[in-house]
Protein backbone atom coordinates (compact mmCIF):
# COMPACT_ATOMS: atom_id res chain seq x y z
CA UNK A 1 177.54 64.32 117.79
CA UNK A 2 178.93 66.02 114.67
CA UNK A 3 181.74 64.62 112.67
CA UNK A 4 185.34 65.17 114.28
CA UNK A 5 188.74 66.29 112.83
CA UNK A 6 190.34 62.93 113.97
CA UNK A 7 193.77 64.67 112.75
CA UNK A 8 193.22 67.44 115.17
CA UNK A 9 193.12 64.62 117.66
CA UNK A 10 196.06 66.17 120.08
CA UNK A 11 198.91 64.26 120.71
CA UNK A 12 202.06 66.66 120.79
CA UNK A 13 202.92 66.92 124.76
CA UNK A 14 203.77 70.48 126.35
CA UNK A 15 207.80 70.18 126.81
CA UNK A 16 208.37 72.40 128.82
CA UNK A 17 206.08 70.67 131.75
CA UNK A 18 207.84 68.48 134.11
CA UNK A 19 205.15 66.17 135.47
CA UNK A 20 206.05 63.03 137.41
CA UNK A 21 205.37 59.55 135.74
CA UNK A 22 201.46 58.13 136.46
CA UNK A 23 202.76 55.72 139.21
CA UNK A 24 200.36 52.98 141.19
CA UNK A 25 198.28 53.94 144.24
CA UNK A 26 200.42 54.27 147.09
CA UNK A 27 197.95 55.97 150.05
CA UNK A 28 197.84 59.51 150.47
CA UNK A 29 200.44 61.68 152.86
CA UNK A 30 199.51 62.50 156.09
CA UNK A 31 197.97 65.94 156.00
CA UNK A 32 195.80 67.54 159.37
CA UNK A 33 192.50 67.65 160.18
CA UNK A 34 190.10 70.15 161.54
CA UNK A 35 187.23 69.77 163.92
CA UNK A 36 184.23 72.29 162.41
CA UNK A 37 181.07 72.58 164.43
CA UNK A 38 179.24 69.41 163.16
CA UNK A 39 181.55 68.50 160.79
CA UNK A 40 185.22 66.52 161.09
CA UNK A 41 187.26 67.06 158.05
CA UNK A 42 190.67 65.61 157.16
CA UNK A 43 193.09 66.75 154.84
CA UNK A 44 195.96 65.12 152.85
CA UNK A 45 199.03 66.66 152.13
CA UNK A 46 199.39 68.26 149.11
CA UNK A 47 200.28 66.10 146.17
CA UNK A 48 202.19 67.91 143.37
CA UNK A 49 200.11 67.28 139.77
CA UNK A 50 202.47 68.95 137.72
CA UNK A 51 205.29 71.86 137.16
CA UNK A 52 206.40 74.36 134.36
CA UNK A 53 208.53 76.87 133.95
CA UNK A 54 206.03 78.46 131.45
CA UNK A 55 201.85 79.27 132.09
CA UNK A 56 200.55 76.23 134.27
CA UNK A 57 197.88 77.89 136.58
CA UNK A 58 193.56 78.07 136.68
CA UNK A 59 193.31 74.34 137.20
CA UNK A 60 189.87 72.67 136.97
CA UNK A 61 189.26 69.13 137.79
CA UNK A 62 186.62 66.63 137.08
CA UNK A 63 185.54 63.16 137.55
CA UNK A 64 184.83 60.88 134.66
CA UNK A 65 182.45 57.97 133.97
CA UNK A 66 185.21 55.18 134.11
CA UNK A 67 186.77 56.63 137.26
CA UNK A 68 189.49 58.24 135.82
CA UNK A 69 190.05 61.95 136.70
CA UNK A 70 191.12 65.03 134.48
CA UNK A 71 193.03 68.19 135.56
CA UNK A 72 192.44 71.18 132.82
CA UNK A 73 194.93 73.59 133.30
CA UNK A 74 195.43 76.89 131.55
CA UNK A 75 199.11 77.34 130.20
CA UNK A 76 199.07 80.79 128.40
CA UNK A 77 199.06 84.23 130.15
CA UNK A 78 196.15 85.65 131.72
CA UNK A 79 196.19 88.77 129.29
CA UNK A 80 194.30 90.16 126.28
CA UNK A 81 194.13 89.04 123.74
CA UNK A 82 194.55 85.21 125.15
CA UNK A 83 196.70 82.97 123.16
CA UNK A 84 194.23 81.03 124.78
CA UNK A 85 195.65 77.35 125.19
CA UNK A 86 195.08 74.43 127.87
CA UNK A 87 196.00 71.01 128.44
CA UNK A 88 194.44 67.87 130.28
CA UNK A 89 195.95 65.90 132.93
CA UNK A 90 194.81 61.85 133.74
CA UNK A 91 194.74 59.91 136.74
CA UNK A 92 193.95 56.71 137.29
CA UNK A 93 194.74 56.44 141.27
CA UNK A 94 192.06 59.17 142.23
CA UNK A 95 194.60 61.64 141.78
CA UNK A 96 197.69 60.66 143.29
CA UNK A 97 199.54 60.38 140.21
CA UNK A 98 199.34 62.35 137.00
CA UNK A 99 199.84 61.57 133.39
CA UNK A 100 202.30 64.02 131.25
CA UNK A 101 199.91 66.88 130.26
CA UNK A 102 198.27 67.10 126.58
CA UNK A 103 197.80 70.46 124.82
CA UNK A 104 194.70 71.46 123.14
CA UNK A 105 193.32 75.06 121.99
CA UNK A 106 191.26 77.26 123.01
CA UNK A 107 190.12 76.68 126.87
CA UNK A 108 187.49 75.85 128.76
CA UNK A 109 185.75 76.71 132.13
CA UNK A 110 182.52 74.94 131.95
CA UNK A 111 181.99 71.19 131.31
CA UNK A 112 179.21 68.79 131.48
CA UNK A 113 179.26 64.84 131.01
CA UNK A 114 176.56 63.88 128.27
CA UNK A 115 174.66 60.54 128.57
CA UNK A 116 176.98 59.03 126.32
CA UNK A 117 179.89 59.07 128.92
CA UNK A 118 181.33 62.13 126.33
CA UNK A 119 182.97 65.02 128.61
CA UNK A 120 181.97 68.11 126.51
CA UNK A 121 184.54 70.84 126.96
CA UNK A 122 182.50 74.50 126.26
CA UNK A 123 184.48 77.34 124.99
CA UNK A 124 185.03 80.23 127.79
CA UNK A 125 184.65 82.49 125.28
CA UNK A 126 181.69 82.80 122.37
CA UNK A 127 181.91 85.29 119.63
CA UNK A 128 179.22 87.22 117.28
CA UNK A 129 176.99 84.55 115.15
CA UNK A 130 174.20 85.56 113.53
CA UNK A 131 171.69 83.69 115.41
CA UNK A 132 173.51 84.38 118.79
CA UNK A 133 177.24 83.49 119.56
CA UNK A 134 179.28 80.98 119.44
CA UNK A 135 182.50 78.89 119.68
CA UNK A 136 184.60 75.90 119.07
CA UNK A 137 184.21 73.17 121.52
CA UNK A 138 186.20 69.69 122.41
CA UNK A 139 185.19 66.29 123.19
CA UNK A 140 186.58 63.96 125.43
CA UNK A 141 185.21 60.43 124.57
CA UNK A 142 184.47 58.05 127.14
CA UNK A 143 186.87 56.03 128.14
CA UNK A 144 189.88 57.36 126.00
CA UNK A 145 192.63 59.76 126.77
CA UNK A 146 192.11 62.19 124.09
CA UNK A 147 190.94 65.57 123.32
CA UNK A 148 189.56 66.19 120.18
CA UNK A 149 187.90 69.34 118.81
CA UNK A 150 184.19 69.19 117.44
CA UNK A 151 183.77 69.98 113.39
CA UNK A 152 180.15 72.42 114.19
CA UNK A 153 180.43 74.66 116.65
CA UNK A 154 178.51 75.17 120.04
CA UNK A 155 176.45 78.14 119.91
CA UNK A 156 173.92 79.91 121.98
CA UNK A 157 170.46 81.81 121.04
CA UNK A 158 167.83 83.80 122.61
CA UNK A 159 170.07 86.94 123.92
CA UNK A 160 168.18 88.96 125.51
CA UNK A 161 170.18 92.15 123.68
CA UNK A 162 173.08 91.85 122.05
CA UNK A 163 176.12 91.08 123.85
CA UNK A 164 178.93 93.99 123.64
CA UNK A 165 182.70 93.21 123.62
CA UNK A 166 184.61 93.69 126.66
CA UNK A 167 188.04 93.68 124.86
CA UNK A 168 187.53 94.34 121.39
CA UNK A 169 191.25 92.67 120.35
CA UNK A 170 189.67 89.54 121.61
CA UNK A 171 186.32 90.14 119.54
CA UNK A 172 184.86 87.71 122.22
CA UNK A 173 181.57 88.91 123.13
CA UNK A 174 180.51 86.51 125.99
CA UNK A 175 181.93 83.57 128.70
CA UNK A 176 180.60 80.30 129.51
CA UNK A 177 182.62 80.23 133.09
CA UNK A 178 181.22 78.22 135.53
CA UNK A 179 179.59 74.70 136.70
CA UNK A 180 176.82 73.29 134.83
CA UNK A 181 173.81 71.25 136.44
CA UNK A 182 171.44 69.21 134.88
CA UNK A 183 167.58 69.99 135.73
CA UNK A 184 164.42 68.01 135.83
CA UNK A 185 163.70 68.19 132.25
CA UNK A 186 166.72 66.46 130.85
CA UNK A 187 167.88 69.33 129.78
CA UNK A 188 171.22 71.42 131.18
CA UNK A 189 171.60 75.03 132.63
CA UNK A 190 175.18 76.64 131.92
CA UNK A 191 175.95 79.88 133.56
CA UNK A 192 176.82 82.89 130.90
CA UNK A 193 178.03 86.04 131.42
CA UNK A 194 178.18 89.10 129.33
CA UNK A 195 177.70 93.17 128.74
CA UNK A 196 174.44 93.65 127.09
CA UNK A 197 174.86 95.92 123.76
CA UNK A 198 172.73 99.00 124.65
CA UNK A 199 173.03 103.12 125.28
CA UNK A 200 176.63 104.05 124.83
CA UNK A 201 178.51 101.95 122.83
CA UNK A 202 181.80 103.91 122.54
CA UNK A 203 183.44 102.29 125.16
CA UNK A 204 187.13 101.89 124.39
CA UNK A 205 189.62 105.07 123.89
CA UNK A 206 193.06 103.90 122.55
CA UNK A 207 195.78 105.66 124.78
CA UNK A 208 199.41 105.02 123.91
CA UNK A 209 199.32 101.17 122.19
CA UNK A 210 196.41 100.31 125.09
CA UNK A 211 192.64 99.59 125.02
CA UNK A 212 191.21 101.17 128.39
CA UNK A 213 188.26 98.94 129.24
CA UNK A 214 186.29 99.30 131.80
CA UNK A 215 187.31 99.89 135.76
CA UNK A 216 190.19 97.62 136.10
CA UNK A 217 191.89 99.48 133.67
CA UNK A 218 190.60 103.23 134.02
CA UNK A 219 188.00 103.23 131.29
CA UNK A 220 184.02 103.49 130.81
CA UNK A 221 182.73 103.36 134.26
CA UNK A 222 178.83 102.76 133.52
CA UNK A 223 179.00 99.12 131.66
CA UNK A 224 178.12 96.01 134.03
CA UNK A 225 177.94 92.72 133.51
CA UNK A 226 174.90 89.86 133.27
CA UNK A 227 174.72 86.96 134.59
CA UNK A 228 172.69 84.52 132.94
CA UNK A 229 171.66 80.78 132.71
CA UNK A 230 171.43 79.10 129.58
CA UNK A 231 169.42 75.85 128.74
CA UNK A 232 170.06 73.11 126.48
CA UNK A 233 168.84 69.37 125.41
CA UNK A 234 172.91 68.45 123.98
CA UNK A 235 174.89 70.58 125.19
CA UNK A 236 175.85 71.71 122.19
CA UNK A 237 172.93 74.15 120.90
CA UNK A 238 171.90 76.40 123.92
CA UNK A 239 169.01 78.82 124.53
CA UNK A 240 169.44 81.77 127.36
CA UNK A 241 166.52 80.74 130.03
CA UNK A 242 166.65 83.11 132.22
CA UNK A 243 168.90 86.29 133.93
CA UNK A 244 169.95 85.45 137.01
CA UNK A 245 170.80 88.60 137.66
CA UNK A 246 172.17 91.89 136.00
CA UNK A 247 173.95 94.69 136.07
CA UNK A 248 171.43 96.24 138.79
CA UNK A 249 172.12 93.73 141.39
CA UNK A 250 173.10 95.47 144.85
CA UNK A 251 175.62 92.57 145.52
CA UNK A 252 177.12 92.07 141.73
CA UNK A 253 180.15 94.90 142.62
CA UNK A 254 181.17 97.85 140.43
CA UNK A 255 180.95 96.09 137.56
CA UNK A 256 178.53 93.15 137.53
CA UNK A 257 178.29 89.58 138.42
CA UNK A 258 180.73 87.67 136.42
CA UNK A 259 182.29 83.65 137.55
CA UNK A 260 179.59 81.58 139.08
CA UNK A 261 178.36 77.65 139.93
CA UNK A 262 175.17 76.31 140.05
CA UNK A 263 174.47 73.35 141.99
CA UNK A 264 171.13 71.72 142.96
CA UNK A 265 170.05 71.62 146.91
CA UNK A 266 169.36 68.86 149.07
CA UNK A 267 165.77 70.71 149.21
CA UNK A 268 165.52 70.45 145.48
CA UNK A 269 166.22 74.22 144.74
CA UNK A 270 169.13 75.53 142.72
CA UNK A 271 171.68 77.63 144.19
CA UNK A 272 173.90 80.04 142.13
CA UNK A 273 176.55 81.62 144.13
CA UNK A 274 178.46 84.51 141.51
CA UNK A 275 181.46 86.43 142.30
CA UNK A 276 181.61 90.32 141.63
CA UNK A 277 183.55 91.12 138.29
CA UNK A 278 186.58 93.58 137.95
CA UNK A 279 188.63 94.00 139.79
CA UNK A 280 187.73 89.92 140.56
CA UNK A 281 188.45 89.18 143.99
CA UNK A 282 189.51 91.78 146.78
CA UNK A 283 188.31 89.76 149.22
CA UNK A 284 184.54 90.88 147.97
CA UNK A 285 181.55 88.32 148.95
CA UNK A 286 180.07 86.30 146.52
CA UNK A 287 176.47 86.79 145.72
CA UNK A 288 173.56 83.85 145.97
CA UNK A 289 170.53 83.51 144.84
CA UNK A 290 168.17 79.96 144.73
CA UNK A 291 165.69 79.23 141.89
CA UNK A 292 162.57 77.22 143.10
CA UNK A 293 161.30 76.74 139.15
CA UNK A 294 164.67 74.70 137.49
CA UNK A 295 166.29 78.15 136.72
CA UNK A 296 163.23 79.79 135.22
CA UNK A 297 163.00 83.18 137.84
CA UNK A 298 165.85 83.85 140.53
CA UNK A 299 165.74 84.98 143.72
CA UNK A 300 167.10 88.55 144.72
CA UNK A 301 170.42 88.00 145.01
CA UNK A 302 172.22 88.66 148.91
CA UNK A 303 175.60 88.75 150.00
CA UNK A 304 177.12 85.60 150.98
CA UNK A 305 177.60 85.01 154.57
CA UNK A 306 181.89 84.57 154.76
CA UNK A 307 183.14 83.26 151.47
CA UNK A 308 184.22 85.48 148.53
CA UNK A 309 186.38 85.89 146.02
CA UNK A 310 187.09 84.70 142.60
CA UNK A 311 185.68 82.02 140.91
CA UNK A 312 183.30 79.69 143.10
CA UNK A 313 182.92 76.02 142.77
CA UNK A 314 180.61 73.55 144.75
CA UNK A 315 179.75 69.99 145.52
CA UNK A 316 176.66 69.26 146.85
CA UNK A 317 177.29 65.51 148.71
CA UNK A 318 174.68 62.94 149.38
CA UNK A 319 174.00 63.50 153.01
CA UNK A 320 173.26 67.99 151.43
CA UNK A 321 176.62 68.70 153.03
CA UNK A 322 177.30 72.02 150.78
CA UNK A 323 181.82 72.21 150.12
CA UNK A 324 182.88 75.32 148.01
CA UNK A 325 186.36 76.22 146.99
CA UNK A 326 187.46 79.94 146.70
CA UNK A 327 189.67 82.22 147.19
CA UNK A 328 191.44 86.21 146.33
CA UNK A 329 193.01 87.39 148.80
CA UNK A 330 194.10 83.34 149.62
CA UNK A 331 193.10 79.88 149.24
CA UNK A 332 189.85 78.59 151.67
CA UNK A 333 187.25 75.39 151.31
CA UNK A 334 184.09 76.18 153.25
CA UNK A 335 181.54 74.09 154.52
CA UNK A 336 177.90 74.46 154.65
CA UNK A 337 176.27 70.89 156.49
CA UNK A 338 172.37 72.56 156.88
CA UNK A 339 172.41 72.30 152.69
CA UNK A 340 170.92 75.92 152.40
CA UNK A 341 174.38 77.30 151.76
CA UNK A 342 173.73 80.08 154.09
CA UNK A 343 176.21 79.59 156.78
CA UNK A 344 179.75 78.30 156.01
CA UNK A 345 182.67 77.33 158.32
CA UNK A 346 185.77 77.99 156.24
CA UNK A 347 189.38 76.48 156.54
CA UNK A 348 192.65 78.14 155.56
CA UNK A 349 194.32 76.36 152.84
CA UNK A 350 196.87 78.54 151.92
CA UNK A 351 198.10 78.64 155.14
CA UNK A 352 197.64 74.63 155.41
CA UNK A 353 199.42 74.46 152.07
CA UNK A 354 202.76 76.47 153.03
CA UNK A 355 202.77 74.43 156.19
CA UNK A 356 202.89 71.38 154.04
CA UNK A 357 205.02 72.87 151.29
CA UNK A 358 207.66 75.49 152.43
CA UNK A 359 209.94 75.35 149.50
CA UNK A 360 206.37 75.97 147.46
CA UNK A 361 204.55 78.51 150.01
CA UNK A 362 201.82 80.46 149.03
CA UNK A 363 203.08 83.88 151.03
CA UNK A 364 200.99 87.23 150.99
CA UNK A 365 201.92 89.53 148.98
CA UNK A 366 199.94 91.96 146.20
CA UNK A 367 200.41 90.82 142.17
CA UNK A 368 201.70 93.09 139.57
CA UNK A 369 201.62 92.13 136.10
CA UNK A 370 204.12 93.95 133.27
CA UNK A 371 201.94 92.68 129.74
CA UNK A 372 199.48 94.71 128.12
CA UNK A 373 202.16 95.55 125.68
CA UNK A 374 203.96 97.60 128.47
CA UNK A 375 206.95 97.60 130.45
CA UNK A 376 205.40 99.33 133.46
CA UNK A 377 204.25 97.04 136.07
CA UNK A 378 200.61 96.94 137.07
CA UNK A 379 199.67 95.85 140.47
CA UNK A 380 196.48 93.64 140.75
CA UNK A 381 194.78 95.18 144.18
CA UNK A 382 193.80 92.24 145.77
CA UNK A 383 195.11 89.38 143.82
CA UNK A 384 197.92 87.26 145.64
CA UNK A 385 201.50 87.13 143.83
CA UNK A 386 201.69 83.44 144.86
CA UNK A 387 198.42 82.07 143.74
CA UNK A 388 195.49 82.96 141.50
CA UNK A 389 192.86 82.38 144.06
CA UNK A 390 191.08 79.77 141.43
CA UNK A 391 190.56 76.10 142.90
CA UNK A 392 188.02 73.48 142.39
CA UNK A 393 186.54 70.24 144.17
CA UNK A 394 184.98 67.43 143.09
CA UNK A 395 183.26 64.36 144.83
CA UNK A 396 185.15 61.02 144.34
CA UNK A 397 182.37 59.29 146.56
CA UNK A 398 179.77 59.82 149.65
CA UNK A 399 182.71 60.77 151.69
CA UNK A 400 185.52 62.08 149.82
CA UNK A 401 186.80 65.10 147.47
CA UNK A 402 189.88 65.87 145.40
CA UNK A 403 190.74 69.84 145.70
CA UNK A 404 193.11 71.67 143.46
CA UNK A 405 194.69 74.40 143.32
CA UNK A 406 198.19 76.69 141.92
CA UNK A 407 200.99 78.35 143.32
CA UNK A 408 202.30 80.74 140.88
CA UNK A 409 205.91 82.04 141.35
CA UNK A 410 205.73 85.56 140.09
CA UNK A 411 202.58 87.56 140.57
CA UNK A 412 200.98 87.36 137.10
CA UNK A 413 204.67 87.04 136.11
CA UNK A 414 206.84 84.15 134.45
CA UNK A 415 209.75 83.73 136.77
CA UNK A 416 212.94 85.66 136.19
CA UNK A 417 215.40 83.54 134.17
CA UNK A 418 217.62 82.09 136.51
CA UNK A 419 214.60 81.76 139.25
CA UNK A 420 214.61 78.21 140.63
CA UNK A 421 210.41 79.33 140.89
CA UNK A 422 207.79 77.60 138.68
CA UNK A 423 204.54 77.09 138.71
CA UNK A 424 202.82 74.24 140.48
CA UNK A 425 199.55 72.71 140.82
CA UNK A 426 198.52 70.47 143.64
CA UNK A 427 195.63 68.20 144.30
CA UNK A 428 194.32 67.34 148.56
CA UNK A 429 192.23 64.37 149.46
CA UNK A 430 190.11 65.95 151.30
CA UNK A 431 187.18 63.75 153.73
CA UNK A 432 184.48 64.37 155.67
CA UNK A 433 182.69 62.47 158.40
CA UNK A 434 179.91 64.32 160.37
């Protein structure tokens, strides 16, 4: 690994987040459980991670070598240009208990654990380098609670074209968003998305203080995004492999495939299940396609039978038993137990949750944000004002997950001062027996 700024070693905590005290394992809460066709699965109640007045939402979770568990949560607004900031969360009691949340810049929403035990944190977004793009990157060593931000950068070659800013403010030209597998080479496969630079480049019109890009805002209609997987021996220096599939793709929505996992099959295949991009969500199906070559050539891609929404994220268990988390319009965890991950039985969570959790419900209800340096509301068709629709599972063992999730209090809102509302994000055991 390259050398580290020790000094940028983070260690100020986020005041404004009221998290409870990391306390000893005490058994989860009683939750409910469901009887699927095939498939008995139990639920805990909801156990409260953390809350903030401020930005606490788009949690991610993951499982590290010494047991311990980390919770990555976003807390800036979901608006360009991001101030783009995160902190992690610990637990020691397989997530019943949190520690007090440390900050760290930028974010992250792809990770992989390196043979070293090292948690490598990717940047979500890579700008213009001259080989390719690029972007900082964090480390979490193995076996210490600390974040601490690489000296090189991680970058990425081999672009098919040049990649063509979606939000020139940003001057981001690409995101790493999604799950990472590891294939039979030793090597990894990250999923990247991006517009490719090519025809009409004069995208963006500046109308009163406002960039209007693309169709969730009005703009160029004709741009899509591509969806591609990129390969690497470190995780640190990647090479595009392959396109998964682009902006031609009958299933990848108005404007391309965007958020995506990629998980291997019990059958030895790999599975990438994508979600359509902007306006993300609307209760549109996520597209799948399987790779029978480690990633090299992909499948044409088909609608998924049942789940959509935003971003996707799956666990493959031992026995093939396929669990994926999604969500916009709602919360859901679906269940695939052939391993194909072409039929899913789904379960309501947001409806589970507010049964839990009335003084927290997640209630219908359209969003409407009032940033993009205006005071006029804009109302996000399709996106819940009481959650973002972004959850995430992970496998603690053969039989049992941790799923989180946020309730947000406002839309894409802070709270109105005075508002007993925050936000809140909340972890389930969730287990399976067949």
């Amino acid at each position: 690994m390259p050398h580290r700024f020790s000094a940028l070693a983070i260690l100020v905590l986020i005041a404004s987040l009221l998290v409870e005290p990391e306390a000893s394992d005490k058994g989860w809460p009683q939750g409910k459980t469901y009887e699927l066709s095939g498939l008995r699965v139990s639920l805990s109640a909801p156990v409260l991670v953390g809350r903030s007045k401020d930005y606490f939402w788009f949690p991610q979770i993951q499982l590290l070598p010494n047991g311990e568990l980390i919770a990555i949560i976003r807390t800036c607004a979901d608006d360009w240009p991001f101030e783009d900031k995160s902190a992690v969360l610990w637990s020691a009691n397989n997530g019943l208990s949190w520690s007090k949340p440390e900050p760290y810049k930028p974010e992250s929403f792809a990770q992989l654990l390196a043979p070293s035990g090292e948690m490598l944190l990717l940047p979500l977004l890579v700008y213009p380098r001259p080989n390719g793009v690029g972007g900082i990157y964090h480390v979490i060593p193995n076996s210490k609670r600390e974040v601490n931000r690489e000296l090189g950068e991680m970058i990425v070659t081999g672009l098919p074209k040049p990649f063509l800013s979606p939000y020139p403010p940003q001057g981001a030209v690409g995101f790493i968003d999604g799950q990472t597998v590891k294939i039979k080479d030793g090597k990894y496969l990250a999923p990247v998305y991006a517009y490719f630079k090519d025809y009409d480049e004069q995208i963006f019109k500046r109308v009163g203080g406002q960039y209007l890009a693309t169709t969730r805002e009005g703009g160029y209609t004709h741009k899509k995004y591509n969806l591609m997987a990129a390969e690497s021996d470190d995780g640190i220096r990647w090479k595009i492999r392959s396109i998964i599939t682009d902006e031609n793709s009958s299933v990848a929505g108005i404007d391309g495939p965007s958020e995506s996992a990629i998980v291997r099959l019990v059958d030895g295949r790999l599975m990438c299940l994508f979600g359509q991009a902007k306006p993300f969500g609307l209760g549109k199906t996520y597209g799948q396609t399987w790779s029978s070559d480690e990633g090299k050539t992909w499948t044409t891609p088909v609608a998924a039978s049942g789940p959509y929404g935003v971003e996707p994220c799956l666990v493959v268990m031992k026995d093939g038993t396929l669990v994926l988390s999604g969500g916009r319009p709602g919360l859901y965890l679906g269940f695939n137990i052939n391993g194909t991950g072409k039929d899913w039985q789904m379960i309501d969570t947001a409806n589970f949750h507010s049964a839990s959790q009335p003084k927290d419900s997640i209630e219908t209800g359209t969003a409407v944000r009032t940033s993009h340096g205006t005071t006029t509301p804009v109302i996000l068709t399709g996106a819940d004002k009481h959650t973002t629709g972004y959850a995430e599972v992970v496998a603690i063992d053969e039989k049992r997950l941790l799923y989180i999730y946020d309730r947000i209090p406002n839309g894409w809102d802070l709270a109105p001062k005075g508002s007993s509302e925050s936000f809140t994000v909340w972890v389930v055991q969730v287990t399976l027996e067949r």
